[in-house]
Structures are given as structure tokens and as C-alpha cells.
N, C-alpha and C. Protein backbone atom coordinates (compact mmCIF):
# COMPACT_ATOMS: atom_id res chain seq x y z
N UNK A 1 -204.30 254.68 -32.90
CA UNK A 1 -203.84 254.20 -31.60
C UNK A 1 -204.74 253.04 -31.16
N UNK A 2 -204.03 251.97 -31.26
CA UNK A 2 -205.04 250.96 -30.45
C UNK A 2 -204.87 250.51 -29.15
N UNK A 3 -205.87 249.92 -28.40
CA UNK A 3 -205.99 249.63 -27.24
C UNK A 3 -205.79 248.56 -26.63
N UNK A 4 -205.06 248.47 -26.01
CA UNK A 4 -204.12 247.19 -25.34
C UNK A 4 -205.50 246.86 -24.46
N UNK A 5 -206.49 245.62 -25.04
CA UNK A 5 -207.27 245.32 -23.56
C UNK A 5 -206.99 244.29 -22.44
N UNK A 6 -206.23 244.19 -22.89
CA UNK A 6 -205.41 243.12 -21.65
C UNK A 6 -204.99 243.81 -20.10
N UNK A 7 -203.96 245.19 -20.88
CA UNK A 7 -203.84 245.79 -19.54
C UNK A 7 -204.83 246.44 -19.10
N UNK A 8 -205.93 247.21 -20.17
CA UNK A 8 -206.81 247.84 -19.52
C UNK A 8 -208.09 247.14 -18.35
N UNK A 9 -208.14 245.51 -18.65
CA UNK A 9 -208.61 244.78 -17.63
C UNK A 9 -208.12 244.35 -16.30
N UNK A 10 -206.55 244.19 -16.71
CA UNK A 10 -205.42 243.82 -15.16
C UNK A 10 -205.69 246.00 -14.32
N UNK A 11 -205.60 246.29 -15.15
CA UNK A 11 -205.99 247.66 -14.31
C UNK A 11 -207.18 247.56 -13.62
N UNK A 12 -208.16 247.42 -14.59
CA UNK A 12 -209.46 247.62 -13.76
C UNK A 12 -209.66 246.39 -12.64
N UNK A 13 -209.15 245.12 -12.91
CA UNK A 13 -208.88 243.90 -11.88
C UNK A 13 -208.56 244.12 -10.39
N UNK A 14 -207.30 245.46 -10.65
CA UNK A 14 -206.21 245.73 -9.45
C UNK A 14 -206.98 247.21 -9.09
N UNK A 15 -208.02 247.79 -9.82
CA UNK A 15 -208.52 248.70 -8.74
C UNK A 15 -209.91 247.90 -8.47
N UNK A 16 -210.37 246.82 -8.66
CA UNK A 16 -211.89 246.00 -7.79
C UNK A 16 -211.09 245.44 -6.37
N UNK A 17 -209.57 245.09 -7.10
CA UNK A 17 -209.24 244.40 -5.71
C UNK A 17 -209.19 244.74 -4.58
N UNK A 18 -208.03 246.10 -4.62
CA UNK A 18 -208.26 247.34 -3.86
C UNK A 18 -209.26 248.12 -3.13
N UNK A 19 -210.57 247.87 -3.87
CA UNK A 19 -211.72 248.36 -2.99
C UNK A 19 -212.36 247.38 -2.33
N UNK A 20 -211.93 246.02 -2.80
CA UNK A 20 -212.05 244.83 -2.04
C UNK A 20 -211.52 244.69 -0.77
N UNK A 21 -210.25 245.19 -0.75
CA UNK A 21 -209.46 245.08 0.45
C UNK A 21 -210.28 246.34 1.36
N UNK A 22 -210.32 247.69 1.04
CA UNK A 22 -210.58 248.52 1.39
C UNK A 22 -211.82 248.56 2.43
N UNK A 23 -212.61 247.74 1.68
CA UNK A 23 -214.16 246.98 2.71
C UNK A 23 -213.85 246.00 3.57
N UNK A 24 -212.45 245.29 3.21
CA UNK A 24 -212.63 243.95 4.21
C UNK A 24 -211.76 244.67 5.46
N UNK A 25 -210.89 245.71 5.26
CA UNK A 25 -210.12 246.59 6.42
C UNK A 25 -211.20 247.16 7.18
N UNK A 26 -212.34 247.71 6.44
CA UNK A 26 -213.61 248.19 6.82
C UNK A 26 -214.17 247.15 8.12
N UNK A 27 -214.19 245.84 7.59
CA UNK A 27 -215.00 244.86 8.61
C UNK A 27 -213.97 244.79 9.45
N UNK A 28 -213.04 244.71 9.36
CA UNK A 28 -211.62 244.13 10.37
C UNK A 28 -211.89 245.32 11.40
N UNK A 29 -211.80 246.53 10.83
CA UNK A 29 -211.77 247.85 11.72
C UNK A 29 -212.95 247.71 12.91
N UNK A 30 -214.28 247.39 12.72
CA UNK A 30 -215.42 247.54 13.10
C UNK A 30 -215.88 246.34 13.67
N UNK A 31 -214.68 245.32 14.04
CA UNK A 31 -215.05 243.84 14.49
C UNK A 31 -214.09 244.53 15.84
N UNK A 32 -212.69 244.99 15.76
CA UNK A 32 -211.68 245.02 16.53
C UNK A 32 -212.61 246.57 17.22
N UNK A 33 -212.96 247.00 16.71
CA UNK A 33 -213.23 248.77 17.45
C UNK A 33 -214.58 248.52 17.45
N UNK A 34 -215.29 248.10 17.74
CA UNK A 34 -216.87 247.97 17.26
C UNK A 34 -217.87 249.47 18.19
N UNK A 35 -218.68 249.98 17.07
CA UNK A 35 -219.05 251.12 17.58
C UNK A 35 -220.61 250.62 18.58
N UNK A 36 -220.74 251.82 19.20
CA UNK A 36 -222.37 251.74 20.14
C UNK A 36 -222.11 250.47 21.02
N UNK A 37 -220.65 249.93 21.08
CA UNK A 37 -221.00 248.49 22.11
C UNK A 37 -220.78 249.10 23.17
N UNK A 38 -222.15 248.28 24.28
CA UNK A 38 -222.41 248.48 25.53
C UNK A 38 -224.09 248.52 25.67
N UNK A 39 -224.47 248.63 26.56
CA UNK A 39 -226.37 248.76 26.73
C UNK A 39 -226.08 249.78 27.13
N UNK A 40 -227.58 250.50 26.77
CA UNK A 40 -227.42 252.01 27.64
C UNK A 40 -228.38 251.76 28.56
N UNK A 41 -228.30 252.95 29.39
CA UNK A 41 -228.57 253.06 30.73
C UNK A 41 -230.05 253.47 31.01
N UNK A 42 -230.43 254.41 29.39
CA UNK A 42 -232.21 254.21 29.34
C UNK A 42 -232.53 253.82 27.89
N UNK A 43 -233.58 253.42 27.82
CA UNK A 43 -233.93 252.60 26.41
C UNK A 43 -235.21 252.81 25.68
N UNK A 44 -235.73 252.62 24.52
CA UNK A 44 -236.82 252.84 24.71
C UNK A 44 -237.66 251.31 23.90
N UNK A 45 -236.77 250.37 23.62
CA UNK A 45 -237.37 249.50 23.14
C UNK A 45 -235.54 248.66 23.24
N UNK A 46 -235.85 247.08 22.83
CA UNK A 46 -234.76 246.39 22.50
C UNK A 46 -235.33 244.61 21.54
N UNK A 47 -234.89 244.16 21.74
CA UNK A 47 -234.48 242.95 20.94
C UNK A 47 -233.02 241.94 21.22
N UNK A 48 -233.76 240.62 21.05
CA UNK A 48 -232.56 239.60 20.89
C UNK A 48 -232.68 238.74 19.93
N UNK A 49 -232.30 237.88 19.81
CA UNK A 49 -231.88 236.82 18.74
C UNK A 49 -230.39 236.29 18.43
N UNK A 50 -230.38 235.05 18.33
CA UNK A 50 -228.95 234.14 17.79
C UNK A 50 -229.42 233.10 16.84
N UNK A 51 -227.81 233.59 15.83
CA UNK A 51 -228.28 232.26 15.01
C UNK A 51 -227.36 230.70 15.78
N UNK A 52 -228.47 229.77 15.63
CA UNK A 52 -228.55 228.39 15.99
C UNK A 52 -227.34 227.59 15.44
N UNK A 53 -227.01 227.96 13.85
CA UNK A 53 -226.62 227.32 13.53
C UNK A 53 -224.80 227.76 13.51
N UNK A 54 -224.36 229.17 13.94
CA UNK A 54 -223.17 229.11 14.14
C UNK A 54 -222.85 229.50 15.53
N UNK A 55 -223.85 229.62 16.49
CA UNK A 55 -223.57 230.39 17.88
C UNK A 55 -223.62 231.80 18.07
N UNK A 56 -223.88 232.54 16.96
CA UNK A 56 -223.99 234.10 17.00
C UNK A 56 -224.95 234.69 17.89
N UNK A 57 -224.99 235.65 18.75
CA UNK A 57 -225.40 236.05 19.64
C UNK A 57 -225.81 237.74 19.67
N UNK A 58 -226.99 237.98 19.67
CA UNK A 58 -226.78 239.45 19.78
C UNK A 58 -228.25 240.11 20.22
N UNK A 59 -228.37 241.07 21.16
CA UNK A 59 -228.84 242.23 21.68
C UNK A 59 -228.75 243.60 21.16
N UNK A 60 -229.74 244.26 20.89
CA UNK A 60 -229.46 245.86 20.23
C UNK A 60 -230.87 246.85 21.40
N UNK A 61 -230.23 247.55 21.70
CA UNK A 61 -231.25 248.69 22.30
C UNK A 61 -231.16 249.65 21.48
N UNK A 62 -232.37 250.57 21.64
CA UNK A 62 -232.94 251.71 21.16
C UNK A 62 -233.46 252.54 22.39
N UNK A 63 -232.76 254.11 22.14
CA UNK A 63 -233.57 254.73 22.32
C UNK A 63 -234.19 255.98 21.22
N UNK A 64 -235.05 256.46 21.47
CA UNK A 64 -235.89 256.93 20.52
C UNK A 64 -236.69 257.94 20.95
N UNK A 65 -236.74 258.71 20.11
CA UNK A 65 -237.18 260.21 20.43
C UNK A 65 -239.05 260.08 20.07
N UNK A 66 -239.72 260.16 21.12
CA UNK A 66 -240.93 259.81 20.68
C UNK A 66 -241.91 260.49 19.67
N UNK A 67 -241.66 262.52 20.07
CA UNK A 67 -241.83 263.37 18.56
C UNK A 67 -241.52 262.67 17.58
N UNK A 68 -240.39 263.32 17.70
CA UNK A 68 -239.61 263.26 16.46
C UNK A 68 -239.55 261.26 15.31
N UNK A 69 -239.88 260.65 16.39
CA UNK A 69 -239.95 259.17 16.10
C UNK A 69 -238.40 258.94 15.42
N UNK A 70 -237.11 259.29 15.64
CA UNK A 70 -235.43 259.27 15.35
C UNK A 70 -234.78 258.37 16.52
N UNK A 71 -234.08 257.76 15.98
CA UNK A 71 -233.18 256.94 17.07
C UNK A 71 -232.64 258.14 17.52
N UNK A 72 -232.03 258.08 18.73
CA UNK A 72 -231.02 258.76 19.75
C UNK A 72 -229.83 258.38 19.86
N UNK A 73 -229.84 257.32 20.59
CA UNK A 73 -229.33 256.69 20.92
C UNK A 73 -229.08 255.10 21.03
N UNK A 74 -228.03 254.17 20.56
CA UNK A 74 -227.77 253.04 19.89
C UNK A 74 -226.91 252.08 20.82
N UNK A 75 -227.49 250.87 21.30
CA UNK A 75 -226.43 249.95 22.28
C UNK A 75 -226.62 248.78 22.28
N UNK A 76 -225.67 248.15 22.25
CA UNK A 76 -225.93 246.03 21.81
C UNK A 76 -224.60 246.16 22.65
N UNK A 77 -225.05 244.75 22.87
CA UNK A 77 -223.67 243.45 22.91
C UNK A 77 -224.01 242.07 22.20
N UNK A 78 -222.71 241.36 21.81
CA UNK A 78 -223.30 240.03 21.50
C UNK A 78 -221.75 239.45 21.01
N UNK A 79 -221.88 238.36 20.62
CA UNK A 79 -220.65 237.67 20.36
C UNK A 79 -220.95 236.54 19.20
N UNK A 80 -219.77 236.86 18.36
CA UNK A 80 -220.37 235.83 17.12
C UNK A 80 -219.21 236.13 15.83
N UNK A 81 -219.33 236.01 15.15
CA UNK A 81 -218.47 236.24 13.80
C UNK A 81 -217.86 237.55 13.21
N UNK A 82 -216.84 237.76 13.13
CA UNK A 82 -216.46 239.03 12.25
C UNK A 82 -217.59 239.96 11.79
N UNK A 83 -218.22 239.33 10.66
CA UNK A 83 -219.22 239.53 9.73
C UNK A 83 -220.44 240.20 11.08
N UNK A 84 -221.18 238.86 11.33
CA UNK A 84 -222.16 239.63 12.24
C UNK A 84 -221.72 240.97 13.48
N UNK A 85 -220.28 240.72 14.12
CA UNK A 85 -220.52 242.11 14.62
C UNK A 85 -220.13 243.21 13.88
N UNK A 86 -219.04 242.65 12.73
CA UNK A 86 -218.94 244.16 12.60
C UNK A 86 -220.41 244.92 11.25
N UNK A 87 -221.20 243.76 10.81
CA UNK A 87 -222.40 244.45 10.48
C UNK A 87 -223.05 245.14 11.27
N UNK A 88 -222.99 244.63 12.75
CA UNK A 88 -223.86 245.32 13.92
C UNK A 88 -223.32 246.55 14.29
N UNK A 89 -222.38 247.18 14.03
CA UNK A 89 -221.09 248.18 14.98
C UNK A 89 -221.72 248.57 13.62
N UNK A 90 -221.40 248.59 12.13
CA UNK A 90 -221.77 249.51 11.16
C UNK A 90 -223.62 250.13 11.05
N UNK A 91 -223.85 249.21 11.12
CA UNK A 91 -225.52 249.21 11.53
C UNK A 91 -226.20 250.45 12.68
N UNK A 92 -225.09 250.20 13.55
CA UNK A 92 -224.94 251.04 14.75
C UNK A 92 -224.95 252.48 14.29
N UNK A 93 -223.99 252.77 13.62
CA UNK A 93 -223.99 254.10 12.78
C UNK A 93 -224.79 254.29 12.14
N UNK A 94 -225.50 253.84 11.23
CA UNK A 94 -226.23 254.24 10.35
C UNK A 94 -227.31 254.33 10.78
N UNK A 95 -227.93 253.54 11.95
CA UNK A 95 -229.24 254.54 12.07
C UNK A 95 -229.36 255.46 13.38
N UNK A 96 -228.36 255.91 13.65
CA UNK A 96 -228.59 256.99 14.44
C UNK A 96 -228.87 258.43 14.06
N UNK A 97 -229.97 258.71 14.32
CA UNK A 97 -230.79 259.93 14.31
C UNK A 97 -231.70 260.04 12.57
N UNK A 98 -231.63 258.34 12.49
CA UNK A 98 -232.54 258.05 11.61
C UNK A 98 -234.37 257.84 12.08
N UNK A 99 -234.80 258.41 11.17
CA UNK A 99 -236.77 257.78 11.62
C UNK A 99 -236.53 256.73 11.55
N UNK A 100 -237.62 256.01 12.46
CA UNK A 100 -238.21 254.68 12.32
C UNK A 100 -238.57 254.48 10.79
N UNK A 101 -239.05 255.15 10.33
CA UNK A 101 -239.69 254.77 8.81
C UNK A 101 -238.94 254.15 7.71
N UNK A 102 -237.31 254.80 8.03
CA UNK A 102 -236.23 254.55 6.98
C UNK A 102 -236.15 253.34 7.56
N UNK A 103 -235.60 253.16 8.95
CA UNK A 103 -234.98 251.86 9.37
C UNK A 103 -236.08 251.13 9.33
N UNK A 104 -237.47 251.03 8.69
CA UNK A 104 -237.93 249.82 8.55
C UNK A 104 -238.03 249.43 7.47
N UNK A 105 -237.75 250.44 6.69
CA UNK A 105 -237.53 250.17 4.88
C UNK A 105 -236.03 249.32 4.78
N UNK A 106 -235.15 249.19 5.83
CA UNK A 106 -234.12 248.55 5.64
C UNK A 106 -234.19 247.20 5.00
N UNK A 107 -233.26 246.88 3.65
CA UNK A 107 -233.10 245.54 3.75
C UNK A 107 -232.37 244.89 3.38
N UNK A 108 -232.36 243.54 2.91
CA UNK A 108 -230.91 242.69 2.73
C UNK A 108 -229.90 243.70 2.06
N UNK A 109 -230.62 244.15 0.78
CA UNK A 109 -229.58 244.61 -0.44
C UNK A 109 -228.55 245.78 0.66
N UNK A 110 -229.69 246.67 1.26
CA UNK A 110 -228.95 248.05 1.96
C UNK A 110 -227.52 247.28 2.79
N UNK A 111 -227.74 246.23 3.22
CA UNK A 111 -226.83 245.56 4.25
C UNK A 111 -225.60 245.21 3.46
N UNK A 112 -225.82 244.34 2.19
CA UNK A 112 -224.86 244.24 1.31
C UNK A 112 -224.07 245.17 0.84
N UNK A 113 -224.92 246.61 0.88
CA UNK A 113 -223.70 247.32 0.22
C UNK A 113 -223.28 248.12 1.69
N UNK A 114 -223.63 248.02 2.33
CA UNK A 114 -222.99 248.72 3.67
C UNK A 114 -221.91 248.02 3.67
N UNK A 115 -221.75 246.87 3.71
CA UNK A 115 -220.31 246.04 3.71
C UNK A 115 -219.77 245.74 2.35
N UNK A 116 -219.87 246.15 1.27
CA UNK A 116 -219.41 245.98 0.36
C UNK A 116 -218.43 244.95 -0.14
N UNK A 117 -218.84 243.71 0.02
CA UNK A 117 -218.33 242.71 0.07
C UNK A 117 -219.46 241.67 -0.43
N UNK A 118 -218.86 240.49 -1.38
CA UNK A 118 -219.89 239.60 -1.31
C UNK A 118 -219.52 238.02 -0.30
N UNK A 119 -221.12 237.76 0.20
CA UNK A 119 -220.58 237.04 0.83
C UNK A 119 -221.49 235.50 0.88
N UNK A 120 -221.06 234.58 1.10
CA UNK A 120 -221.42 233.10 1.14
C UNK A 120 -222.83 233.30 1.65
N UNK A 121 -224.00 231.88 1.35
CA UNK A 121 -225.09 231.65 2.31
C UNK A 121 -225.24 232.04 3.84
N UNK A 122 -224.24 231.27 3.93
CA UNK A 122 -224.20 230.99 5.32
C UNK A 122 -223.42 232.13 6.23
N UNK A 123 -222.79 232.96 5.67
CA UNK A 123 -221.97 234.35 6.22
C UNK A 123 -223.15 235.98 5.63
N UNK A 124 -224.17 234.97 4.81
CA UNK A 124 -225.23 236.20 4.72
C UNK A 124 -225.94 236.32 5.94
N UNK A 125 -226.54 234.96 6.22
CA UNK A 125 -227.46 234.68 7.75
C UNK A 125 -226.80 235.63 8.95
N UNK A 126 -225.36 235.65 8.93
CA UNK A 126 -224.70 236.35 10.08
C UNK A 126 -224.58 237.96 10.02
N UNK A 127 -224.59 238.44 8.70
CA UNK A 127 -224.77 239.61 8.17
C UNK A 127 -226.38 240.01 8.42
N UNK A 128 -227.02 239.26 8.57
CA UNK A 128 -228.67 240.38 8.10
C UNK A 128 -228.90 239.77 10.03
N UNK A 129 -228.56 239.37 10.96
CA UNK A 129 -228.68 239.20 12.20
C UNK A 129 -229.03 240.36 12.72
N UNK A 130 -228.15 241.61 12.65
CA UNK A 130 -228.33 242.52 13.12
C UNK A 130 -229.67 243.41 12.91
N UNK A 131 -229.75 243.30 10.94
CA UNK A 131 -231.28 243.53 10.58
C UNK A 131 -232.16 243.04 11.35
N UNK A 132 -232.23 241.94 11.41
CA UNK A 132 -233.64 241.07 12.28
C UNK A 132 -233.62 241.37 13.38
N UNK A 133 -232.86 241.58 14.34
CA UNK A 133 -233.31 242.27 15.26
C UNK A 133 -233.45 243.68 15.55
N UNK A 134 -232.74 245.06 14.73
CA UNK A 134 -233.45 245.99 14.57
C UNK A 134 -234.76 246.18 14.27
N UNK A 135 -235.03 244.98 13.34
CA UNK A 135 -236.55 245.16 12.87
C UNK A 135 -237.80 244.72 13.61
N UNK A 136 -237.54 243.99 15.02
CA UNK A 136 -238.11 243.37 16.35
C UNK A 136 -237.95 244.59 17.30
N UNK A 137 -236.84 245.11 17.39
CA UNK A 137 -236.76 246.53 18.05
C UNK A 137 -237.69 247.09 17.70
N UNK A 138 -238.03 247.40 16.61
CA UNK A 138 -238.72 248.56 15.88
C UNK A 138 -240.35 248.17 16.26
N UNK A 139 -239.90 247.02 15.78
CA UNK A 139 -241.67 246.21 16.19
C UNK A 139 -241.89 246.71 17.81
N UNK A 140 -241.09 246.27 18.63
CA UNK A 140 -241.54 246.37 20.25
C UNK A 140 -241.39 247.95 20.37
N UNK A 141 -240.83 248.32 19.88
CA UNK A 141 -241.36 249.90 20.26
C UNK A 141 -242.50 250.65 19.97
N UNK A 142 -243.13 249.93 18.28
CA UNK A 142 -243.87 250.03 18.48
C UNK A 142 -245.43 249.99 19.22
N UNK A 143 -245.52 248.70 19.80
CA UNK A 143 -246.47 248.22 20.66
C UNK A 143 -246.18 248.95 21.66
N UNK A 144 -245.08 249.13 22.33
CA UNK A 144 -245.09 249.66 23.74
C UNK A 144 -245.61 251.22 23.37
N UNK A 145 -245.03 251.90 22.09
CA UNK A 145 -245.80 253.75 22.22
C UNK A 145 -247.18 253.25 21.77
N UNK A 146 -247.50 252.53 20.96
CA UNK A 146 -249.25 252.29 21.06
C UNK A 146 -249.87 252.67 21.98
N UNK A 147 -249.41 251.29 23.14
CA UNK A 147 -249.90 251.18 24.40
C UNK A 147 -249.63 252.14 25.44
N UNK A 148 -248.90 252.64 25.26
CA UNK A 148 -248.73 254.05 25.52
C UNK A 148 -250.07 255.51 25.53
N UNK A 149 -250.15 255.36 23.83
CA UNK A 149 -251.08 256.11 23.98
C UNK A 149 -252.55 256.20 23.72
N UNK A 150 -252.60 254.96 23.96
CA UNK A 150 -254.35 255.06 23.96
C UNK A 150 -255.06 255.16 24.58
């Protein structure tokens, strides 16, 4: 029995595509429904930043369990590209009732496959936005429980 590899590649072609689509419904979903949007009402650290070069805009609060050192609770607004919010709305999920420790181990690659998609230079910058300012969050919370407790 031999093996036709022609179709066995148009197969495997038409299921990459499929999970292609499957991630970009993913971003569509999470741009149009975007999760954690809003500020909350107590915080325990935050962050801003925009990128310059397309107008992207964005804010993320934290609050944070000071034991336990776990997000709680998760809230931004901002306005900007498909890509950057709905990385931020997915982002949103994933570190809730995560340690600080994981979310500072976060990085580009983790972001890439959260969206499972590849994407241009310039649509990466809008993708890791949300990183950079979680990771300024993380920073100012830290200084403020320092100062806190010494």
C-alpha cells in the first residue's frame, strides 16, 4: 500500500488552517467581548503605557493578595488594535489568581502562544503592550509592599 503524499499534506494544510482560524475567532471573540474591562474600585498597584507609533493605549490594575502574593482581581481600559486588546482581555485571564512570581517569569514566547497566531514586527509591539505593563504593575507593587513594610 503506498502513500499518496500529496493528500496527506492538503490534509494536514486544511487542519493548520483550521486551527488558524480557530485562534483568529479567538482574537475576534476577545476584542468584541473583552474580559476584566473596567478599573476596579480598589487596587493594589497599576500601570500605563502606549505605543507611539500606532496610538495604542492602555491601563491595567491589580489587585493582589498580600499573603498569599496572587492576583485577585484584574481591570484595564485602553484603546488600540484588535491584537493589543484582545492580548490584554486574554492576559486578563490568565493571571488571575496567579503569584507574582509566575507573572514575572512571563514572556514574549508565553504571549505568542496564548494567541496562537503568528504575527508581523510591528503587530508583535501591540501584542507584548499588555506584557510591559503588567510587568510595571508588578514592579510598582512591588515598591509600594516594600515600603510598606519596613
Amino acid at each position: 500500500m503506498s502513500i499518496n503524499w500529496l493528500r496527506v499534506l492538503q490534509k494536514s494544510r486544511k487542519c493548520l488552517l483550521d486551527m488558524d482560524n480557530i485562534y483568529r475567532e479567538n482574537i475576534v471573540d476577545h476584542f468584541r467581548h473583552p474580559r476584566n474591562f473596567g478599573m476596579l474600585k480598589k487596587k493594589s498597584a497599576g500601570a500605563s503605557d502606549n505605543l507611539v507609533s500606532c496610538g495604542d493605549q492602555l491601563t491595567l490594575e491589580l489587585l493582589l493578595d498580600d499573603k498569599s502574593q496572587k492576583v485577585v482581581a484584574v481591570g484595564w481600559k485602553g484603546i488600540g488594535c484588535v491584537i493589543s486588546m484582545a492580548t490584554t482581555s486574554m492576559l486578563s485571564e490568565k493571571i488571575k489568581l496567579q503569584p507574582i512570581s509566575v507573572l514575572k517569569d512571563l514572556k514574549k514566547d508565553d504571549i505568542l502562544e496564548m494567541l496562537g497566531v503568528e504575527l508581523t514586527p510591528t503587530r508583535l509591539k501591540c501584542a507584548l503592550l499588555s506584557l510591559e505593563v503588567l510587568h510595571q504593575a508588578l514592579k510598582n507593587y512591588e515598591q509600594i509592599f516594600l515600603k510598606a513594610n519596613i
